[in-house]
Protein backbone atom coordinates (compact mmCIF):
# COMPACT_ATOMS: atom_id res chain seq x y z
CA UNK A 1 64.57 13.55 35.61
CA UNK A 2 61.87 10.69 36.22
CA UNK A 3 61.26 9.09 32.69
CA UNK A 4 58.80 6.58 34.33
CA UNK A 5 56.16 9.32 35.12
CA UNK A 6 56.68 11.34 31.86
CA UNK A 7 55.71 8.02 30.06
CA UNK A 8 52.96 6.69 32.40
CA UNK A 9 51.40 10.01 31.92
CA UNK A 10 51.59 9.72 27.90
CA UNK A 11 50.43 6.36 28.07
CA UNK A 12 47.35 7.50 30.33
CA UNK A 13 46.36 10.57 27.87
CA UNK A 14 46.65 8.34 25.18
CA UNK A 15 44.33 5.99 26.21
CA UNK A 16 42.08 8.62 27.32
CA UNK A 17 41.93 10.31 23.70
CA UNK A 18 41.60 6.99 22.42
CA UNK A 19 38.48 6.27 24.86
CA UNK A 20 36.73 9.21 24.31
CA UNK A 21 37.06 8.82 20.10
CA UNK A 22 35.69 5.67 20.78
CA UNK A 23 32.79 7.07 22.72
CA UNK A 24 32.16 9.80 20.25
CA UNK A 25 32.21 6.82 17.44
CA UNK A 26 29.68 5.31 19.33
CA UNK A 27 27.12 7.74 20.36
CA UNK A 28 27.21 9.55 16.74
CA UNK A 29 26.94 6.75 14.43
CA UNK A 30 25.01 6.46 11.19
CA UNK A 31 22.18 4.13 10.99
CA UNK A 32 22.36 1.63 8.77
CA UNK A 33 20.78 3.25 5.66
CA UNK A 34 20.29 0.05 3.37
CA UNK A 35 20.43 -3.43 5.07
CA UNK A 36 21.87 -5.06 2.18
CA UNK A 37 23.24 -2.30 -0.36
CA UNK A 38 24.80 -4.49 -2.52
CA UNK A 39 21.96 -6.14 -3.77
CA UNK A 40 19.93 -2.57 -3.62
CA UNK A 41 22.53 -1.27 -5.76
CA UNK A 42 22.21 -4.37 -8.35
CA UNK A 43 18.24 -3.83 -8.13
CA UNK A 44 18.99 0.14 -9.00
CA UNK A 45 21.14 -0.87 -11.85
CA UNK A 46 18.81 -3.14 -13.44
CA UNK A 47 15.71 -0.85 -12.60
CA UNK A 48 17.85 2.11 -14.84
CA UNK A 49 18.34 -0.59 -17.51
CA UNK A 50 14.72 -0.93 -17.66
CA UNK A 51 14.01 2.43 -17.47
CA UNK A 52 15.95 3.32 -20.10
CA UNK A 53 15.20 0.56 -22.33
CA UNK A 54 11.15 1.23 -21.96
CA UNK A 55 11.57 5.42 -21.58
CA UNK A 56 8.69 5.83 -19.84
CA UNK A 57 7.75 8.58 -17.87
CA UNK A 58 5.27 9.64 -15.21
CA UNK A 59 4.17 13.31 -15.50
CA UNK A 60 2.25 14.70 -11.75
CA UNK A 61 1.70 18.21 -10.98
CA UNK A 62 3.62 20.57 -8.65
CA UNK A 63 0.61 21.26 -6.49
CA UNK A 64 -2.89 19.81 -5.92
CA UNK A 65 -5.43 21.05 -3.42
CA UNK A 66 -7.26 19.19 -0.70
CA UNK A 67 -9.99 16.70 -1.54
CA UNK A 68 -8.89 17.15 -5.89
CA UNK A 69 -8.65 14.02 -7.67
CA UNK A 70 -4.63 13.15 -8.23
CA UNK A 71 -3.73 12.67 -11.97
CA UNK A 72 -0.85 11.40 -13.16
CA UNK A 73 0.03 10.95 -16.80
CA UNK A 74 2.30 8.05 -17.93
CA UNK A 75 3.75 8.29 -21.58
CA UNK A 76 7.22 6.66 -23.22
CA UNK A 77 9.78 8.17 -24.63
CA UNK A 78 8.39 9.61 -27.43
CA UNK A 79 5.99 11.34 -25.52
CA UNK A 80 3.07 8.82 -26.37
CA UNK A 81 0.54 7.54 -23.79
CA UNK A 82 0.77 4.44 -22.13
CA UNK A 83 -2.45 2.85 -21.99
CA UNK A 84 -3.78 -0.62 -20.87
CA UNK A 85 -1.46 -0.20 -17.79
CA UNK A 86 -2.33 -0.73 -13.94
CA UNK A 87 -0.82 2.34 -12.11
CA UNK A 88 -0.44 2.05 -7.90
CA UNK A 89 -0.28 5.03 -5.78
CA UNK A 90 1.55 5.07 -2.67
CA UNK A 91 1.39 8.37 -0.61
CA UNK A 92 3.01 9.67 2.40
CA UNK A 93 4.21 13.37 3.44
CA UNK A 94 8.00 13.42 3.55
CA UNK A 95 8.48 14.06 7.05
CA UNK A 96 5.81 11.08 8.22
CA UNK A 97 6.27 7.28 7.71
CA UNK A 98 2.52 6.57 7.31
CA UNK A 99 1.70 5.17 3.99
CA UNK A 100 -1.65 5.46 1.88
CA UNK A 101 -1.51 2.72 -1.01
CA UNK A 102 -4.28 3.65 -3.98
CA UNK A 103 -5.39 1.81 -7.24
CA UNK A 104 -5.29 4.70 -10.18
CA UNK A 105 -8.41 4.16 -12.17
CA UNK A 106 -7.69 5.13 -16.28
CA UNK A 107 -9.20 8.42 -17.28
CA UNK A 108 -8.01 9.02 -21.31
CA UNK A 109 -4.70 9.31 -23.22
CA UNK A 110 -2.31 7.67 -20.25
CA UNK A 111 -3.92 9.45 -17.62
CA UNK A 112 -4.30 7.46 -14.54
CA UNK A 113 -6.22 9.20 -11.45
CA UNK A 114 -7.23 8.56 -7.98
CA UNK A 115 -8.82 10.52 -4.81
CA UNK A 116 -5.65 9.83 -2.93
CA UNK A 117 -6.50 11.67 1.03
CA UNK A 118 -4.27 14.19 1.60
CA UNK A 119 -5.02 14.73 5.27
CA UNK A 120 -2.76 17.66 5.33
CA UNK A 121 -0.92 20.12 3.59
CA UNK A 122 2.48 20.59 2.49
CA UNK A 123 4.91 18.22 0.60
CA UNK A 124 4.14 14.81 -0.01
CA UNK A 125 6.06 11.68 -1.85
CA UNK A 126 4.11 10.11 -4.22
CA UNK A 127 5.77 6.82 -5.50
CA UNK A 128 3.97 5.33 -9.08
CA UNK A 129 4.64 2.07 -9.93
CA UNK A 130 3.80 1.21 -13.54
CA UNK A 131 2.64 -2.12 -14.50
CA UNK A 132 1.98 -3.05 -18.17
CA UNK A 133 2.25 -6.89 -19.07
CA UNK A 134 5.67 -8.21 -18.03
CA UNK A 135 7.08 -5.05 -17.43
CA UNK A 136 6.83 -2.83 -14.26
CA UNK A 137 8.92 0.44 -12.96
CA UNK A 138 8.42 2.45 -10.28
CA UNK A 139 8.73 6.42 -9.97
CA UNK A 140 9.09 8.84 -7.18
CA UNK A 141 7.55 11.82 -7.27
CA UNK A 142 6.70 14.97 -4.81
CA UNK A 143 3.53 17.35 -4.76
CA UNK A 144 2.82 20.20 -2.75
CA UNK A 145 -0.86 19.46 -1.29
CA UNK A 146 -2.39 23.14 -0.63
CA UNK A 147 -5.27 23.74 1.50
């Protein structure tokens, strides 16, 4: 028997499987997620330091209705209010990219509260950031806007 076409053919099929798992590495790759991760990973690390060094916590309801006033309650971790702080809203509904970005005005005892527009309902991503002198953390947090 004819070696030479037994091995041209294996050579051939090889290629060929080797083509298309290039192909399908190509058309179904993953985006790049973080564009530098390392230092996103140093910033989460040092951001968990902080949080647990300062313990503080930002409390928002489940569910809010349309045109309500959003309330969020910040308090450390003993469970005591954090006053004298500047609190920024950022809203968005999880499946959108839109952003709103809202000052929280201070109502009493470490409640912070803003008429954030909620344009529609379902589940929205509220991210908090916390400023108080020299420190600063920011929380994510998710409400379900009803009509």
């Amino acid at each position: 028997m004819n070696y030479k076409y037994l091995i041209a053919a294996i050579a051939i099929a090889a290629f060929g499987i080797a083509g298309t798992l290039v192909w399908f590495a190509y058309q179904y790759r993953e985006d790049t997620v973080v564009d530098h991760p390392y230092q996103e990973a140093l910033q989460y690390d040092q951001t968990q330091r902080k949080r647990a060094q300062l313990g503080w916590q930002v409390l928002s309801p489940e569910s809010l209705k349309q045109g309500e006033q959003l309330f969020v309650q910040v308090v450390d971790k003993n469970g005591a209010p954090v006053d004298h702080a500047t609190v920024e809203l950022a809203a968005n509904r999880i499946d959108k990219t839109d952003t709103k970005k809202y000052s929280a005005k201070p109502a009493d005892h470490g409640r912070y509260g803003a008429l954030v527009e909620f344009d529609s309902r379902g589940t929205w991503q509220i991210k908090v950031k916390v400023t108080r002198g020299t420190d600063s953390l920011s929380f994510d947090n998710r409400i379900y806007i009803e009509k």
